[in-house]
PDB file of N, CA and C in Angstrom:
ATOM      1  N   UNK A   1       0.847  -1.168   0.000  1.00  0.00           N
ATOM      2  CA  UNK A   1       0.000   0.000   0.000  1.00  0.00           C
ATOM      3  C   UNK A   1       0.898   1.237   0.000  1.00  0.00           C
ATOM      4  N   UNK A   2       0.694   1.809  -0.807  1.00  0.00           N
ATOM      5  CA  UNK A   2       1.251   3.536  -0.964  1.00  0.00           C
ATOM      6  C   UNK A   2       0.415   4.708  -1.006  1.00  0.00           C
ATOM      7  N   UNK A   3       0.860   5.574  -0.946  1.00  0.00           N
ATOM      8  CA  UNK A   3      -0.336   6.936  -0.729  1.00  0.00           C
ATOM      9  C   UNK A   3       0.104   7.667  -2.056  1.00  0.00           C
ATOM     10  N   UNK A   4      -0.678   8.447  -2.913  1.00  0.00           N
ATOM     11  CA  UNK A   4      -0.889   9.007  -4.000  1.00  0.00           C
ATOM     12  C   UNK A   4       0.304  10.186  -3.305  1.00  0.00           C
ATOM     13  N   UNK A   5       1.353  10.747  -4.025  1.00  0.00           N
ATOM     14  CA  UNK A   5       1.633  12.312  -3.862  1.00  0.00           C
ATOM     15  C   UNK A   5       0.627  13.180  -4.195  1.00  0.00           C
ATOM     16  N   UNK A   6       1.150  14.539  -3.959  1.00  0.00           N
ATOM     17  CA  UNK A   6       0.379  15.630  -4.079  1.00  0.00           C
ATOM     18  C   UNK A   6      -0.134  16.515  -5.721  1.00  0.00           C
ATOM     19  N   UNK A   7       0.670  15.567  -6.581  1.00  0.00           N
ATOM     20  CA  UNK A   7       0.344  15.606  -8.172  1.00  0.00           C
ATOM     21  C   UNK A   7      -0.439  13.829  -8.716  1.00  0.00           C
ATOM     22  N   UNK A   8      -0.792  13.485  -7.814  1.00  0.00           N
ATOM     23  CA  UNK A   8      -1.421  12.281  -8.130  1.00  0.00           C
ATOM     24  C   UNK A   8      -0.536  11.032  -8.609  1.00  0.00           C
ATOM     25  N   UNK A   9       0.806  10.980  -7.932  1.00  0.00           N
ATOM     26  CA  UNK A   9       1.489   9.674  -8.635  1.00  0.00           C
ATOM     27  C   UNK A   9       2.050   8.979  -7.413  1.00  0.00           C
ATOM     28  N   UNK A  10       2.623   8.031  -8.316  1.00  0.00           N
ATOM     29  CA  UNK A  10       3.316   7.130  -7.074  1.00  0.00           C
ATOM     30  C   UNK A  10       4.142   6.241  -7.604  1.00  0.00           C
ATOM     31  N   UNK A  11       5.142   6.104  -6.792  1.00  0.00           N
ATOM     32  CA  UNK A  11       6.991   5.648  -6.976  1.00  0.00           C
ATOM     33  C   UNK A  11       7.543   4.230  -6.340  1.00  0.00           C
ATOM     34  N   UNK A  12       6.214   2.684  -7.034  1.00  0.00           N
ATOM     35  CA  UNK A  12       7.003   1.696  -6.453  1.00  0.00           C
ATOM     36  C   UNK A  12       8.381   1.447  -7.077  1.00  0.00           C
ATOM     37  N   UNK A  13       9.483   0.933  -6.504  1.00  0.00           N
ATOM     38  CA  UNK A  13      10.194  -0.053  -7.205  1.00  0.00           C
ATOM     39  C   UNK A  13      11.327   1.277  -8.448  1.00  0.00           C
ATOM     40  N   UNK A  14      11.401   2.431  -7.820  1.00  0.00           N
ATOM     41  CA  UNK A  14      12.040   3.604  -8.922  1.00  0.00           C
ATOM     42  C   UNK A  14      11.693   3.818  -9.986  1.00  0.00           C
ATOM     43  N   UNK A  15      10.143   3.457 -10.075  1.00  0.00           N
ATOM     44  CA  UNK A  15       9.468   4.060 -11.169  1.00  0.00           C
ATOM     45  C   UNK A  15       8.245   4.830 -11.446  1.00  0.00           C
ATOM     46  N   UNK A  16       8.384   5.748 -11.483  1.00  0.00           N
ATOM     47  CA  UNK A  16       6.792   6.674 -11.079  1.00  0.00           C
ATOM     48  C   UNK A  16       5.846   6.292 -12.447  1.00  0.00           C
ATOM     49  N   UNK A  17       4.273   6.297 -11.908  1.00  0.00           N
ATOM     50  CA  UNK A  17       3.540   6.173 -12.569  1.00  0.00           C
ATOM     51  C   UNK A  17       2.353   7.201 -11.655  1.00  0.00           C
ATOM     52  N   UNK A  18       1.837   7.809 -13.098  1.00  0.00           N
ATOM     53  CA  UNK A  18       0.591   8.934 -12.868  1.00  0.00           C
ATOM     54  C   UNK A  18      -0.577   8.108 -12.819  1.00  0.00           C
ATOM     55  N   UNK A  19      -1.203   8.059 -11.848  1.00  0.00           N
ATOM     56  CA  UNK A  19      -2.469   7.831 -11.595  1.00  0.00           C
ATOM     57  C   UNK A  19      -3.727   8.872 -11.852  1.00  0.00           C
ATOM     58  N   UNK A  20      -3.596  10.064 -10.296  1.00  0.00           N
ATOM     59  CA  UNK A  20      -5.130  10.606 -11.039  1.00  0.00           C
ATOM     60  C   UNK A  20      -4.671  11.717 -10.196  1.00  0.00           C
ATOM     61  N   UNK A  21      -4.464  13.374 -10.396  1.00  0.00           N
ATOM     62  CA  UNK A  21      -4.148  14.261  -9.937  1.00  0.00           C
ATOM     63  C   UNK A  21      -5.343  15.125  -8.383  1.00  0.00           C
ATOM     64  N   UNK A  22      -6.854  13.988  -8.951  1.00  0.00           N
ATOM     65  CA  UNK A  22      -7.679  14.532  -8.072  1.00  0.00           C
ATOM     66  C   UNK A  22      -7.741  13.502  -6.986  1.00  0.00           C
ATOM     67  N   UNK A  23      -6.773  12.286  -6.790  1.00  0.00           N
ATOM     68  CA  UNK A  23      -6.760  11.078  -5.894  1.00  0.00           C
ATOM     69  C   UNK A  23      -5.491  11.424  -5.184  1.00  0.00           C
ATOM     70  N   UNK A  24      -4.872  12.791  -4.885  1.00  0.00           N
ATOM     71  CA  UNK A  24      -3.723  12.922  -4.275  1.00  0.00           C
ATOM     72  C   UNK A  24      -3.929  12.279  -2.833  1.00  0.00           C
ATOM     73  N   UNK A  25      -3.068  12.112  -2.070  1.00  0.00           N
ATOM     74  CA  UNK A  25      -3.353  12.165  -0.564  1.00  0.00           C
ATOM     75  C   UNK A  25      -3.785  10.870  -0.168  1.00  0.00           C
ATOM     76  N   UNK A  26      -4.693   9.999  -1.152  1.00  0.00           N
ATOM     77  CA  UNK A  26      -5.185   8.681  -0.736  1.00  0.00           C
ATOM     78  C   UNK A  26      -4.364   7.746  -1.067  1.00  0.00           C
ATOM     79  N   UNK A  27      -4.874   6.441  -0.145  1.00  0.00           N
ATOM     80  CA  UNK A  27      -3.757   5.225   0.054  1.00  0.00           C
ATOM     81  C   UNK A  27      -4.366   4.500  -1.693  1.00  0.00           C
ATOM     82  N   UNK A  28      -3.221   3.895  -1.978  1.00  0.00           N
ATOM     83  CA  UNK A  28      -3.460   2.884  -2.908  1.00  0.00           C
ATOM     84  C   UNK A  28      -3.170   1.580  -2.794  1.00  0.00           C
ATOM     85  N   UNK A  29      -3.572   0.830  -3.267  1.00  0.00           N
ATOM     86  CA  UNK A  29      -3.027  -0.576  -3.237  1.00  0.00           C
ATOM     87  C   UNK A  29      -2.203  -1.031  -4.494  1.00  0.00           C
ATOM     88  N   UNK A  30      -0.780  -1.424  -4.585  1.00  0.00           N
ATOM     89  CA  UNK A  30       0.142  -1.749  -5.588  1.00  0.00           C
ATOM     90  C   UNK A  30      -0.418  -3.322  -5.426  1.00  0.00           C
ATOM     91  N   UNK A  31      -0.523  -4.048  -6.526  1.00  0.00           N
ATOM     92  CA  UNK A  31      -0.862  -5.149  -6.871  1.00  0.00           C
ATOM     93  C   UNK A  31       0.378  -5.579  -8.398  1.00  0.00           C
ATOM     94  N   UNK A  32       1.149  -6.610  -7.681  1.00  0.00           N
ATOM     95  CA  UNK A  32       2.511  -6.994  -8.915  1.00  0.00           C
ATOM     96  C   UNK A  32       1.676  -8.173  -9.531  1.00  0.00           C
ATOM     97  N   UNK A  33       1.583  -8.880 -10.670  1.00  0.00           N
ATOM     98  CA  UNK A  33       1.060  -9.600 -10.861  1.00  0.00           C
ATOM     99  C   UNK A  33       1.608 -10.140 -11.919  1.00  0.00           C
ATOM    100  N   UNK A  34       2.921 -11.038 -12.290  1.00  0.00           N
ATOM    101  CA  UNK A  34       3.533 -11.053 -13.405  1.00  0.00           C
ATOM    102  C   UNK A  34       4.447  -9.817 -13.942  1.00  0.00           C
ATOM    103  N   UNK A  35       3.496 -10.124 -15.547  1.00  0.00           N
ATOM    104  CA  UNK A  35       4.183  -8.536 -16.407  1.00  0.00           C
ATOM    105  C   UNK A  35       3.287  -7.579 -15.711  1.00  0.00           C
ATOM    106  N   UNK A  36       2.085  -7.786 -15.013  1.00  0.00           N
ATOM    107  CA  UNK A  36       1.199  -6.065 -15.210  1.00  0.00           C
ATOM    108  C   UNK A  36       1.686  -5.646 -13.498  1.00  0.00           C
ATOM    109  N   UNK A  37       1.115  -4.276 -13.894  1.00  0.00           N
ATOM    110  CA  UNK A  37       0.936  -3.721 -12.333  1.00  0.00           C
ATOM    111  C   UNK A  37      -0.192  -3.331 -11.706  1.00  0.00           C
ATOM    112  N   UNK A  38      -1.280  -3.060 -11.129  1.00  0.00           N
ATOM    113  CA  UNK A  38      -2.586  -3.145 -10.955  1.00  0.00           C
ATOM    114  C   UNK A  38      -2.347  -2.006  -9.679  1.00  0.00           C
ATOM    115  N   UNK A  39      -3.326  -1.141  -9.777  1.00  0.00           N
ATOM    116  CA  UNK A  39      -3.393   0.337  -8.730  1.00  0.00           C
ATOM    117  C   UNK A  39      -4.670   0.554  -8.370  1.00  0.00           C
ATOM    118  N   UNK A  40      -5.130   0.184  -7.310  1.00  0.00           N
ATOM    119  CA  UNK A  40      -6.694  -0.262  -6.818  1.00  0.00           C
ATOM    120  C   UNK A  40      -6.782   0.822  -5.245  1.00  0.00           C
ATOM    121  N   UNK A  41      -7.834   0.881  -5.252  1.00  0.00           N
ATOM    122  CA  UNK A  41      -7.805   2.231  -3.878  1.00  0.00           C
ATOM    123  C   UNK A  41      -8.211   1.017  -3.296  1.00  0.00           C
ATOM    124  N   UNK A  42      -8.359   1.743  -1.792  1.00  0.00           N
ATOM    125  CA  UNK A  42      -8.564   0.279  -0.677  1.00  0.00           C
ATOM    126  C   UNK A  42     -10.344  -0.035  -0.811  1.00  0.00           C
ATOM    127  N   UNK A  43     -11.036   0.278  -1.831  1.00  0.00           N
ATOM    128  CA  UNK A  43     -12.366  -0.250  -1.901  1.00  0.00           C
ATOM    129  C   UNK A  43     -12.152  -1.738  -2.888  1.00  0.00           C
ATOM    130  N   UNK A  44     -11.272  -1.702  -3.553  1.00  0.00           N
ATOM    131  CA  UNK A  44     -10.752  -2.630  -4.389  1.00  0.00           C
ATOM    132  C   UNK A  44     -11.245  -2.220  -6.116  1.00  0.00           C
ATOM    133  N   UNK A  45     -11.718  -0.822  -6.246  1.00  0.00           N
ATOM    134  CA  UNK A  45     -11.437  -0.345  -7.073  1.00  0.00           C
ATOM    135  C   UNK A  45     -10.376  -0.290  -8.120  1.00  0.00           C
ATOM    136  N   UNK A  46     -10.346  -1.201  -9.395  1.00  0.00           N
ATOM    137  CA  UNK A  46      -8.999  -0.880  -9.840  1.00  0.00           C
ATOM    138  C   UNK A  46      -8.964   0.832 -10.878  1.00  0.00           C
ATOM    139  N   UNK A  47      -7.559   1.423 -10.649  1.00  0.00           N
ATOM    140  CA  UNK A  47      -7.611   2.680 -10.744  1.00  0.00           C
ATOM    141  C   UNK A  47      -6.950   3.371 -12.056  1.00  0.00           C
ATOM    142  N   UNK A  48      -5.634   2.163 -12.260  1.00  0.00           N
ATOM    143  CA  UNK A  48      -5.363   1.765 -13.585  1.00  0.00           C
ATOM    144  C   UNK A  48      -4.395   0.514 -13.633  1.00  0.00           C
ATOM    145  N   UNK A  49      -4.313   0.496 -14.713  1.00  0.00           N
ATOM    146  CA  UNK A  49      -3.071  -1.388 -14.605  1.00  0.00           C
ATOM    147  C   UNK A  49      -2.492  -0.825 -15.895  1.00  0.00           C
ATOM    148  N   UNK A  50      -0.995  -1.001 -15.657  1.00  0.00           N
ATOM    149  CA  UNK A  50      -0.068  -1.092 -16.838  1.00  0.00           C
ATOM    150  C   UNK A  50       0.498  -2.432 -16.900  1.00  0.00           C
ATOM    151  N   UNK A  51       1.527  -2.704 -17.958  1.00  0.00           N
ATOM    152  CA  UNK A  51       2.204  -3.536 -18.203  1.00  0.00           C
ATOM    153  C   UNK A  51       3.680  -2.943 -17.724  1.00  0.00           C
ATOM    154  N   UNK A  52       4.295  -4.105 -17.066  1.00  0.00           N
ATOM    155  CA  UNK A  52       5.560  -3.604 -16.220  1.00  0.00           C
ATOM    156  C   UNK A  52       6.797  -2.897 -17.717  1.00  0.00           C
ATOM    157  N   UNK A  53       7.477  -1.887 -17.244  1.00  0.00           N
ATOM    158  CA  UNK A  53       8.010  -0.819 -18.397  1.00  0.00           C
ATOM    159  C   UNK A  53       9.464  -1.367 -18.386  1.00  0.00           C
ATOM    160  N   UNK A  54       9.810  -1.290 -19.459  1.00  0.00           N
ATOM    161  CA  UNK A  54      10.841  -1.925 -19.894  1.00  0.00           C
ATOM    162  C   UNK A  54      12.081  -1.686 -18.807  1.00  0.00           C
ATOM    163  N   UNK A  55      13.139  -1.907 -18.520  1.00  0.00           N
ATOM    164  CA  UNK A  55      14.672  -2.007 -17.980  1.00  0.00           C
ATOM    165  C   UNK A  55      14.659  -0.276 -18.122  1.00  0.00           C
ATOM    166  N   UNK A  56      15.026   0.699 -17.611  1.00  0.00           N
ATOM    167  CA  UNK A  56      15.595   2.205 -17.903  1.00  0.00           C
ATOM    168  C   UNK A  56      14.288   3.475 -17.685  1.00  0.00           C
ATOM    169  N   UNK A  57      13.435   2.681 -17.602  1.00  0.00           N
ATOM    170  CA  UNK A  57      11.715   3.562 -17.796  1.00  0.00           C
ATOM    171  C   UNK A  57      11.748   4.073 -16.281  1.00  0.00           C
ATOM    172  N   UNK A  58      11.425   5.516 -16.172  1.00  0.00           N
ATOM    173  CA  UNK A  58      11.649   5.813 -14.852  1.00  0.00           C
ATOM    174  C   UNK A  58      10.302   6.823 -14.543  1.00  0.00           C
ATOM    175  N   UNK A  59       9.560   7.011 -16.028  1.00  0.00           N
ATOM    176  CA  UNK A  59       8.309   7.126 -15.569  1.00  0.00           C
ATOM    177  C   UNK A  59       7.016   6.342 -16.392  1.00  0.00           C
ATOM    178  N   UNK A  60       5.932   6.619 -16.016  1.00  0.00           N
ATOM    179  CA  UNK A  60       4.972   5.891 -17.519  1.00  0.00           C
ATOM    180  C   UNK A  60       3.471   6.724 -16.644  1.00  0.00           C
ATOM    181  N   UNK A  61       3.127   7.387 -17.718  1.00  0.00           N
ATOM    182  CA  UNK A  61       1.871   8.571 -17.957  1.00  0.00           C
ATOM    183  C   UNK A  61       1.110   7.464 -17.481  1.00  0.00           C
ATOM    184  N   UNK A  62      -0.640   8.606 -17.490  1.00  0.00           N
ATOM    185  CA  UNK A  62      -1.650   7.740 -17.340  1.00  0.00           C
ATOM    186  C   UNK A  62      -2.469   7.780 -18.854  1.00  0.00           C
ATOM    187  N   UNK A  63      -1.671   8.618 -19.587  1.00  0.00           N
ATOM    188  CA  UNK A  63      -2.534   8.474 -20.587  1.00  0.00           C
ATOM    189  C   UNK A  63      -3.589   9.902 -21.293  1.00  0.00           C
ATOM    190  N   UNK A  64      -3.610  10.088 -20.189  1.00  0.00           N
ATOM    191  CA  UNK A  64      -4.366  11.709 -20.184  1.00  0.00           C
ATOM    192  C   UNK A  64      -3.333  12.763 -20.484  1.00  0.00           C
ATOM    193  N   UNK A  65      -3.910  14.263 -21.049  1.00  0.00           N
ATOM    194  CA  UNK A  65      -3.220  15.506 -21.631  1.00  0.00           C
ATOM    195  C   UNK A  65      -2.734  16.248 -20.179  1.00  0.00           C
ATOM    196  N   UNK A  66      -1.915  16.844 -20.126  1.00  0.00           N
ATOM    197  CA  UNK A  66      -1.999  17.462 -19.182  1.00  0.00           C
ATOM    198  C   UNK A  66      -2.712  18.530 -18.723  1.00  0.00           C
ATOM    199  N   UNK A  67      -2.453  19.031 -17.279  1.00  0.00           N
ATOM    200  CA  UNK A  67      -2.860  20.009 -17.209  1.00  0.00           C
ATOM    201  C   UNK A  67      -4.659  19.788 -16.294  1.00  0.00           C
ATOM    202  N   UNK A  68      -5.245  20.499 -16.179  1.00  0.00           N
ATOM    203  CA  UNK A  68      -6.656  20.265 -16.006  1.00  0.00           C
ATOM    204  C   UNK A  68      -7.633  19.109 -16.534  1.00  0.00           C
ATOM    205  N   UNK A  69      -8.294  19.110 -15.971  1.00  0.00           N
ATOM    206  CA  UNK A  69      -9.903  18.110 -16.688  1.00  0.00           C
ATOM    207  C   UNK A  69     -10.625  19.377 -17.271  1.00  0.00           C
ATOM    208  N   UNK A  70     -11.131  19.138 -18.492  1.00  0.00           N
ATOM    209  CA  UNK A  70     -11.864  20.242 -19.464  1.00  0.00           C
ATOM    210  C   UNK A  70     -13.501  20.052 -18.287  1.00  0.00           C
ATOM    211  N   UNK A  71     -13.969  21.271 -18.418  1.00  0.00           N
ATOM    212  CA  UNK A  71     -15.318  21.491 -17.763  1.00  0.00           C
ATOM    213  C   UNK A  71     -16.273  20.742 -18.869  1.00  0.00           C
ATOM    214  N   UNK A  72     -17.090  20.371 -18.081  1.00  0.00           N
ATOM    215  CA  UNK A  72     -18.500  20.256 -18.631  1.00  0.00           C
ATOM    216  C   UNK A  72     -19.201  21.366 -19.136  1.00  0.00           C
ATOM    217  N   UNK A  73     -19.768  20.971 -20.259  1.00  0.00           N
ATOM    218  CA  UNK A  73     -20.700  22.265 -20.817  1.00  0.00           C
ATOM    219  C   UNK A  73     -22.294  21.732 -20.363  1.00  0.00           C
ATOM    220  N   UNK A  74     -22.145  21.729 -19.705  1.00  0.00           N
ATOM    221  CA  UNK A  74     -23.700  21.284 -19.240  1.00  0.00           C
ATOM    222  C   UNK A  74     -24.893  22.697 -19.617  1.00  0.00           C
ATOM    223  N   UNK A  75     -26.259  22.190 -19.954  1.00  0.00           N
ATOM    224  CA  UNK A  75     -26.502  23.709 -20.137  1.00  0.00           C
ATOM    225  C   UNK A  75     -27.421  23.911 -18.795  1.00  0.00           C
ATOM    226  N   UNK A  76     -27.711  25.238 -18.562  1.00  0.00           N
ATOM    227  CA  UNK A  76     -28.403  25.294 -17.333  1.00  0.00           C
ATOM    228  C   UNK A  76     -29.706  24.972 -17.232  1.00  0.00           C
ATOM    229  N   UNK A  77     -30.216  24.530 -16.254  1.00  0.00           N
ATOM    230  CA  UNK A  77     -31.603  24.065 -15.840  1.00  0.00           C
ATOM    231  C   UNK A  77     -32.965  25.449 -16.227  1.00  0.00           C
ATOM    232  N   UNK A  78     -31.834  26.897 -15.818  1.00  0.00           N
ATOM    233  CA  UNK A  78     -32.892  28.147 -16.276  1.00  0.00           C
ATOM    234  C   UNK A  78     -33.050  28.087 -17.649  1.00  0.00           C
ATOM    235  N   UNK A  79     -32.109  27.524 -18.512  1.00  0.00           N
ATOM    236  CA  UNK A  79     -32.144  27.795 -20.373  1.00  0.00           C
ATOM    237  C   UNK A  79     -33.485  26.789 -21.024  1.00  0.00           C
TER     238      UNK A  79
END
């Protein structure tokens, strides 16, 4: 079990991997399983799973752009 940093990642084994920037602060569960790696909050939620990164890989994204989550354009309930 590891706890998310304060940019949403986490550093088993000297290799950071981005999880979720709004899950900072919470515990995770590292799950090794072979080749993959499995990142489950303690509900047993899985949060994401990679495949273990080659020999020299010292980070691996989640996949997402950086920066913010784009807003919803929701329209309003008055329109």
């Amino acid at each position: 079990m590891l706890r998310l940093r304060a940019n949403g990642s986490v550093r088993p084994r000297k290799v950071t991997y981005m999880i979720d920037g709004q899950l900072a602060g919470q515990d995770t569960l590292v799950i090794e399983n072979g080749d993959s790696i499995i990142f489950a909050d303690l509900d047993g939620t899985v949060l994401i799973e990679h495949t273990r990164p080659a020999s020299g890989v010292k980070y691996v994204g989640n996949g997402r752009p950086r920066g913010r989550r784009p807003r919803t354009l929701e329209t309003s309930p008055m329109s």
